[in-house]
Structure formats: C-alpha cells, structure tokens
Protein backbone atom coordinates (compact mmCIF):
# COMPACT_ATOMS: atom_id res chain seq x y z
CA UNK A 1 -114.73 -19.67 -20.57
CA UNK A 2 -115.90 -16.02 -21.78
CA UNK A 3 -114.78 -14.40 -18.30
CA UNK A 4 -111.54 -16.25 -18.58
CA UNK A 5 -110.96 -14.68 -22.04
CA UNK A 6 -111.57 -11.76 -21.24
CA UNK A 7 -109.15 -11.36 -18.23
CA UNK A 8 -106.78 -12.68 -20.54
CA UNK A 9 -107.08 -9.42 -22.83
CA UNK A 10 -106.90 -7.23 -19.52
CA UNK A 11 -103.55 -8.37 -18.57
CA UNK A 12 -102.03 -8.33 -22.31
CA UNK A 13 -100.48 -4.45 -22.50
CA UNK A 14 -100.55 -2.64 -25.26
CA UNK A 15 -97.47 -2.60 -26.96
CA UNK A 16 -95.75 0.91 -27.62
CA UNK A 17 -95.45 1.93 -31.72
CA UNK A 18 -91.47 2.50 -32.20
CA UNK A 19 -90.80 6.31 -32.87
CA UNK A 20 -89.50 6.81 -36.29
CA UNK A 21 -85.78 7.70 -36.72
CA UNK A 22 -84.74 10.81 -36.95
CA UNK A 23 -81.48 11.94 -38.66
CA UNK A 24 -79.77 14.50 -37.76
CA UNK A 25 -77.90 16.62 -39.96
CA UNK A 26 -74.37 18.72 -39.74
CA UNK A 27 -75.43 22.28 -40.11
CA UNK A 28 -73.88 23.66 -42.76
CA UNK A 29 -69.86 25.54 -42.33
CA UNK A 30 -69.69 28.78 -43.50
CA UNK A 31 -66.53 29.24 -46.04
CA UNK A 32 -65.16 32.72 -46.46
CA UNK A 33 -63.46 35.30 -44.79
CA UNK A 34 -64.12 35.91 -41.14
CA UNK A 35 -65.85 32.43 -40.89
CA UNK A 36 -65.14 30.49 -37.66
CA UNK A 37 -62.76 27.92 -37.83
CA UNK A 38 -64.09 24.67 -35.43
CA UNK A 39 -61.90 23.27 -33.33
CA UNK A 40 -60.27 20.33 -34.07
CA UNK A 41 -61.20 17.31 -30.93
CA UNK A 42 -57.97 15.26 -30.28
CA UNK A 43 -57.90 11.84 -30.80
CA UNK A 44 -58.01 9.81 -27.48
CA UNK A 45 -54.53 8.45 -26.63
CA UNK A 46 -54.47 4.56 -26.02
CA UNK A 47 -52.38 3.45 -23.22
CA UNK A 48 -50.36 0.47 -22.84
CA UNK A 49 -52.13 -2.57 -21.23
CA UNK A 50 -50.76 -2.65 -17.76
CA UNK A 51 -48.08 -5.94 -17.80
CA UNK A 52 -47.11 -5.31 -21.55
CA UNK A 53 -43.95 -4.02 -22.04
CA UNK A 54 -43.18 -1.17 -24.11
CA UNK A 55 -41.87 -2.44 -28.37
CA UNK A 56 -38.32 -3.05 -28.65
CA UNK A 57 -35.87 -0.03 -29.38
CA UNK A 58 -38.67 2.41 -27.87
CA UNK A 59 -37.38 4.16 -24.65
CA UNK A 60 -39.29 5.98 -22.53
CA UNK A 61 -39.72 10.15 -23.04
CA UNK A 62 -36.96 12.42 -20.64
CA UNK A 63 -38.98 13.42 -18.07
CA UNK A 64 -41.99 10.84 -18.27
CA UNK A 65 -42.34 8.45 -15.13
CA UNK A 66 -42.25 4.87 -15.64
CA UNK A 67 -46.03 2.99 -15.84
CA UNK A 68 -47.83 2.95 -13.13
CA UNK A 69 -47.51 -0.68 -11.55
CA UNK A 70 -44.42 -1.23 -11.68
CA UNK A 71 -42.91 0.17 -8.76
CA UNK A 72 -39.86 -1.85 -7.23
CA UNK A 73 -40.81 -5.14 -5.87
CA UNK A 74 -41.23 -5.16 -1.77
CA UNK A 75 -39.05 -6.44 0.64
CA UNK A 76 -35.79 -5.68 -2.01
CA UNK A 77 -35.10 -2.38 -0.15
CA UNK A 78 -31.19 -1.78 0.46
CA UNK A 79 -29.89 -3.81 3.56
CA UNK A 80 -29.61 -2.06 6.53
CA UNK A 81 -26.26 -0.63 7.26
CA UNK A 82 -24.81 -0.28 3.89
CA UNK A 83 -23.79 2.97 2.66
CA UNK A 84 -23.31 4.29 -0.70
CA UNK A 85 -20.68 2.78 -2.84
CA UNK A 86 -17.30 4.64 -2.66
CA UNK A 87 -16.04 7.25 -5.39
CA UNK A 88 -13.47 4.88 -7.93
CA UNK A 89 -9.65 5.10 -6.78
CA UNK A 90 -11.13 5.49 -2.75
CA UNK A 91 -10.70 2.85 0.18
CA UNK A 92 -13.02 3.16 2.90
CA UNK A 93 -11.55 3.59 6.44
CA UNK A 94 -13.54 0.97 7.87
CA UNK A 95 -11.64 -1.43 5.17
CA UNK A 96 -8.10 0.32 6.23
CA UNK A 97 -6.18 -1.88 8.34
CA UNK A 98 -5.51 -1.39 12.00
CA UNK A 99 -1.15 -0.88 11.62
CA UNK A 100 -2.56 1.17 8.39
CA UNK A 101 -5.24 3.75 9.75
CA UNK A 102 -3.92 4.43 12.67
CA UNK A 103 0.10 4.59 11.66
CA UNK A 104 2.48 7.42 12.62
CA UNK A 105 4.22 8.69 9.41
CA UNK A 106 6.97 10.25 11.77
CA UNK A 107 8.25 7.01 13.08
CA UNK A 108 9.59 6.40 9.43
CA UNK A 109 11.72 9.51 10.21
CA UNK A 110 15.60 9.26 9.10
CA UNK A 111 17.52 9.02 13.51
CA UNK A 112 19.05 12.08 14.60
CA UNK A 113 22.31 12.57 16.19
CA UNK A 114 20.70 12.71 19.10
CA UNK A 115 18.74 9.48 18.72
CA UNK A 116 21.44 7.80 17.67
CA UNK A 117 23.95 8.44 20.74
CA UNK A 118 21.02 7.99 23.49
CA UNK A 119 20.77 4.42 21.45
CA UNK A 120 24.51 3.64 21.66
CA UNK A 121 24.35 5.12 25.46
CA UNK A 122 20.96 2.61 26.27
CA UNK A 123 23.00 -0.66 24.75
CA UNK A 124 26.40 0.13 26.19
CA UNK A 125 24.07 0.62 29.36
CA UNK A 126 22.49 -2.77 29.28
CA UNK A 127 23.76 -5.35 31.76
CA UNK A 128 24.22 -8.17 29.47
CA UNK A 129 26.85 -5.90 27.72
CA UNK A 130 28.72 -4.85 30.73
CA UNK A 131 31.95 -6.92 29.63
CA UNK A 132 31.93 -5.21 25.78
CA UNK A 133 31.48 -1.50 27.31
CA UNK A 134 34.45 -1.91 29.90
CA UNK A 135 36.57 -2.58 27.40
CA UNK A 136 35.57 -0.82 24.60
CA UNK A 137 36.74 -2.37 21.25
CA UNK A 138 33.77 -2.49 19.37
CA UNK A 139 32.65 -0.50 17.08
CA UNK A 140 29.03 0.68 15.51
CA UNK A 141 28.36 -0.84 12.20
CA UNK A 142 25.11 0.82 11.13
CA UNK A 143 21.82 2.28 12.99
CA UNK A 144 18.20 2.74 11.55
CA UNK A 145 14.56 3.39 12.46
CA UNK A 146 12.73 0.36 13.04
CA UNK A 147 8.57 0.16 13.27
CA UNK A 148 6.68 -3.08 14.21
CA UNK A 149 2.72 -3.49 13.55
CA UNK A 150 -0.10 -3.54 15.99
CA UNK A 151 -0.64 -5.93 18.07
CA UNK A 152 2.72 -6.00 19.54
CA UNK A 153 2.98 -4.28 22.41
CA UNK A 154 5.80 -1.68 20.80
CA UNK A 155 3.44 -0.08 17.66
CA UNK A 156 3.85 3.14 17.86
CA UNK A 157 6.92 3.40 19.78
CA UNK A 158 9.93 4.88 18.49
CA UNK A 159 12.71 1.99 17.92
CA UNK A 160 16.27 1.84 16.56
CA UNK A 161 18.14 -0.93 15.37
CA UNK A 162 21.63 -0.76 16.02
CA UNK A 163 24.40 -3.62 14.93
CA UNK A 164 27.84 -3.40 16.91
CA UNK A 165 30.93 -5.43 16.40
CA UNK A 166 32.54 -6.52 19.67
CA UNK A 167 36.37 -7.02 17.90
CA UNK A 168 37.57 -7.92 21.88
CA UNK A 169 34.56 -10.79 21.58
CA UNK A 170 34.63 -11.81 18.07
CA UNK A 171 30.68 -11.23 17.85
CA UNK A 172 28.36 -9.30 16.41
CA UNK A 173 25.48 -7.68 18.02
CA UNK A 174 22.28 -6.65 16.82
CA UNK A 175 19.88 -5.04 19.39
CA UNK A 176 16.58 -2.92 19.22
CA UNK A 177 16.42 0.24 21.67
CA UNK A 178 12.95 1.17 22.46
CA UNK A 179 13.84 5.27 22.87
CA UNK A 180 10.19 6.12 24.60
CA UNK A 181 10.80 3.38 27.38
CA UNK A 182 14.52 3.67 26.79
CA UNK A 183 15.27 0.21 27.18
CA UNK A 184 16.80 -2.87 24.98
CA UNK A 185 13.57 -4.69 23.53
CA UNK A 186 15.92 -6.84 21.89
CA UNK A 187 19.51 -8.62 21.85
CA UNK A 188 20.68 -10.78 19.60
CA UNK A 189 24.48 -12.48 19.94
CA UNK A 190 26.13 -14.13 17.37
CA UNK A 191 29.35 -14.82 15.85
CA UNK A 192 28.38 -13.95 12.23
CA UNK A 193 30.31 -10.57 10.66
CA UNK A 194 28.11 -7.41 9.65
CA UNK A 195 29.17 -5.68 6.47
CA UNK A 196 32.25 -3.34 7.16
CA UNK A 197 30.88 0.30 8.56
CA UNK A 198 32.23 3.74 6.38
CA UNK A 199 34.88 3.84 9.30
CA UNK A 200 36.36 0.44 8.83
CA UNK A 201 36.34 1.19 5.47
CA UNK A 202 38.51 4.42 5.70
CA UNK A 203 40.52 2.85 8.70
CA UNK A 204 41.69 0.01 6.82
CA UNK A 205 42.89 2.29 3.80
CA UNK A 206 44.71 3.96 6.22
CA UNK A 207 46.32 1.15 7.52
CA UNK A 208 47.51 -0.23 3.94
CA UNK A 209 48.68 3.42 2.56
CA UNK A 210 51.45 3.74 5.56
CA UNK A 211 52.84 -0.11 5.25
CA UNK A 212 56.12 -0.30 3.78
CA UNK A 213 55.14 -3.49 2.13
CA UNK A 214 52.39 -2.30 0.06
CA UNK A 215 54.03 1.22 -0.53
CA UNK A 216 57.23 -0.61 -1.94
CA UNK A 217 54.83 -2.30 -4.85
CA UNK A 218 52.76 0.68 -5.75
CA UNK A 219 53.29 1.46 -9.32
CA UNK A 220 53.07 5.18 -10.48
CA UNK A 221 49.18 5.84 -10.60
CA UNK A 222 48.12 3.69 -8.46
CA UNK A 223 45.33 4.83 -6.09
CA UNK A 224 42.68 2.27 -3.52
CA UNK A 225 40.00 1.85 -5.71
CA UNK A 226 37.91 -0.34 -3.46
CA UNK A 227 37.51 -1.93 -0.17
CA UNK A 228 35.75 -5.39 0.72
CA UNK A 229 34.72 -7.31 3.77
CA UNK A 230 37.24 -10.38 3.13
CA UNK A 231 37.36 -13.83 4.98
CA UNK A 232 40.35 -15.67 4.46
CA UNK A 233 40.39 -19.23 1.90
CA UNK A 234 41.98 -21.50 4.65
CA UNK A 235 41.58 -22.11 8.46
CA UNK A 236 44.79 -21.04 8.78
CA UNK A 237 45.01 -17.93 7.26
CA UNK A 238 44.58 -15.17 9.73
CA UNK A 239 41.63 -13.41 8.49
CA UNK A 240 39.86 -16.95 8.01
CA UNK A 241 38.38 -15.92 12.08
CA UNK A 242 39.39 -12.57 12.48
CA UNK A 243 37.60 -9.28 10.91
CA UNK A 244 39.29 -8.33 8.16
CA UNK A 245 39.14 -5.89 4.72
CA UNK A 246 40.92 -5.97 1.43
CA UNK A 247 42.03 -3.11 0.21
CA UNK A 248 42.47 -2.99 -3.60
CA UNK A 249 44.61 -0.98 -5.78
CA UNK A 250 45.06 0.00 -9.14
CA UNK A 251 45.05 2.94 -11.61
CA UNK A 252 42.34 5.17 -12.55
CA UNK A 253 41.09 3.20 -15.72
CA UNK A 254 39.89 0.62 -13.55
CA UNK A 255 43.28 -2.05 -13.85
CA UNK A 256 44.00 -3.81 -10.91
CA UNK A 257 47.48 -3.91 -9.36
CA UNK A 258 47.56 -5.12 -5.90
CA UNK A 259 46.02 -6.14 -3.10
CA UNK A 260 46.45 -5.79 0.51
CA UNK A 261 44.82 -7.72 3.60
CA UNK A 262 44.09 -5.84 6.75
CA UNK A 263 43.48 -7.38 9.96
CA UNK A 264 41.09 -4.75 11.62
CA UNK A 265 41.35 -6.00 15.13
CA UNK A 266 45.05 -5.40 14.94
CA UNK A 267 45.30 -2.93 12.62
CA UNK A 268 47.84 -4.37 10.90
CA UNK A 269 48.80 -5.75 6.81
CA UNK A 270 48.50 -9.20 6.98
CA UNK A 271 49.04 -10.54 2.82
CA UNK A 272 50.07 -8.62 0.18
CA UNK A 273 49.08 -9.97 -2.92
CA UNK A 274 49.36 -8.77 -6.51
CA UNK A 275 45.85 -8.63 -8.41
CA UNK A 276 46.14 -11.17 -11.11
CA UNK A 277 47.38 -13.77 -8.28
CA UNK A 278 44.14 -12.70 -6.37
C-alpha cells in the first residue's frame, strides 16, 4: 500500500499558480498646441449576408458592381443566332418580303411614247388579232404600267396593259404586252364596253356640234358641258348594242338644255333629246 501511494503523488503534477492580471493603462494625450492628433481607426463596414437582398427603396451606388454571387444564372445565355433588337421605326431585311426587297422602283414608271406604240405594234402583231388589225376600226382606250409579284415567272419584267375597242367586232380587248420578251402574256375577249377614251370623247362632240338637228335647238349660250358613255333604255334603241356617247348641253351656270346621242361606230346623231325629257 505505501509504494502504491506514493506513485500516486509522482504522477499528480503540480498545478501552475495563475499570474495576476495586469491592467494596462492609456498613456496619457497631451492637450495643447503642437500636440499630435491620433488617428481616428474606421469602423469595420458590415456586408450584406450573401442571399439577402438589399432594404426596399435602397439602390445600388453608380459605379458599384452588383454582390458577388449573383452572376446570371447558367445555361440562360442569348440563343444562338439572334442579333440585337432593331432601332424603333426599322424592319429588318430578313423580315422584308421577297416582291418587297428585291422590287424595281422603275417598273412603276409612268409608259413613254415609245413604250406605248411598240405595245400597240406587239398586239396589232399578235395572230389572234390578225382580223381586228386588217381592218382597222378599233381604237385604244387607255394604256398603263402593270407589275406582278414574285413567283410568277414575269416579276421584274416590264408590262403594259393596254384595252382596245374593236368597233368592226363589237368587243373589247384587254391584253398585257410583256416589252422585255415583247410578246402578249395576256388576251382577254369580251363583249363588255371600256369607259370612252379622251378621243371618243372629243370625236363625239364633234360629231353633235356639225348636226343640223342639234344646231337648230341650241339656245344662245349654250356650250357641251359633258360627255358620257351611254347605253340605250330598250333593245331596240340603237345604242342599246352599239358604242355610243351622250353629249350634253347647256349654259355656263350649269342648266341643262339638250341632249344628243352619238353612235360612235357610225359617227352619226342618233336621238336628240331635250334635258328635262332626259
């Protein structure tokens, strides 16, 4: 029992005496003129927790970079072949239209005189109007550009629309010219009437001005104030088939006085009728 004491006390330590504590005190600032002023130590700046967002109303500093982690999510990149938005009042070529982006402003050109008769000379040239050219009473009611879109096989050709009158046919034809292949891309035949040309307008006041009919019921004044396309009421009233134009007259003020029918394919006065029977 004694040695087993005694090893006992040999492996006990001896426990260390705690050091008293020792204060330290500021050392002592000198006041006065000349005396050192200490610097003042900044107070440590406390960052947002990252995943907090910042208090309502507070934006972010010019200049400062947003928090670290939070960077743009992956795999929201932009999709591949998209460009840039374009500028406000722009359309985008590749959203232009085939007839629109690749269109020839100069086929909207007004015909000139020289378009116009190699159009008449192609038509009058065309087989299926062989009969109309030999004998030769028609006449050319109107001509205009014409442009079709892509995909027909005439975009971007240069075209002309031209409506004749065949008076020796009754019929009225309405035909495109292509001018670049010069040929007739179209022919139309029918016995419907176009509106009356500036000629046949002028022609048929002609006509009425020389009758002794309508000269004998002029009143003092009276000048053509107007002409009209005119079909006639009954089928058998000569201009109820035939291609015909009233001719009106009257005095300057605008009143009314007479009338008088003209038969274009003849060339003749057909009715001469006083305005308030009309």
């Amino acid at each position: 029992m004694a040695s087993s004491k005694k090893a006992v006390t040999a492996v006990k330590s001896v426990k260390p005496k705690p050091k008293a504590p020792t204060s330290r005190t500021a050392k002592p600032v000198r006041s006065g003129p000349g005396a050192p002023v200490p610097a003042a130590r900044a107070a440590p700046v406390k960052s947002a927790a990252p995943g907090k967002r910042a208090a309502p109303g507070k934006s972010a500093a010019p200049g400062k970079s947003a928090a670290p982690g939070k960077s743009a999510a992956p795999g929201k990149s932009a999709a591949p072949g998209k460009s840039a938005a374009p500028a406000k009042g722009t359309v985008p070529a590749r959203l232009l239209a085939p007839d629109i982006a690749k269109s020839d402003p100069s086929l909207f050109d007004p015909l000139t005189p020289g378009e116009i008769a190699d159009a008449v000379r192609t038509l009058t040239e065309d087989r299926r109007l062989g009969t109309m050219a030999k004998v030769g009473r028609y006449r050319v009611i109107c001509t205009e550009p014409l442009v079709v879109k892509p995909p027909h096989w005439m975009a971007g050709h240069r075209l002309v629309r031209v409506v004749v009158y065949d008076y020796a046919a009754d019929r009225a034809v309405d035909a495109c010219v292509d001018l670049d292949a010069g040929v007739v891309a179209h022919l139309e035949l029918n016995k419907g009437q176009p509106m009356l040309s500036r000629d046949e307008e002028a022609l048929a006041v002609s006509i009425a001005m020389v009758d002794d009919r309508v000269r004998g019921k002029l009143a003092l004044g009276d000048v053509p104030q107007s002409t009209l396309h005119y079909w006639g009421r009954s089928s058998g009233d000569l201009a109820f088939a035939r291609r015909s134009a009233a001719v009106v007259f009257g005095r300057t003020d605008g009143h009314a006085s007479l009338v008088a029918v003209v038969d274009l394919l003849e060339n003749i006065v057909t009715q001469v009728v006083a305005a308030e029977q009309w």
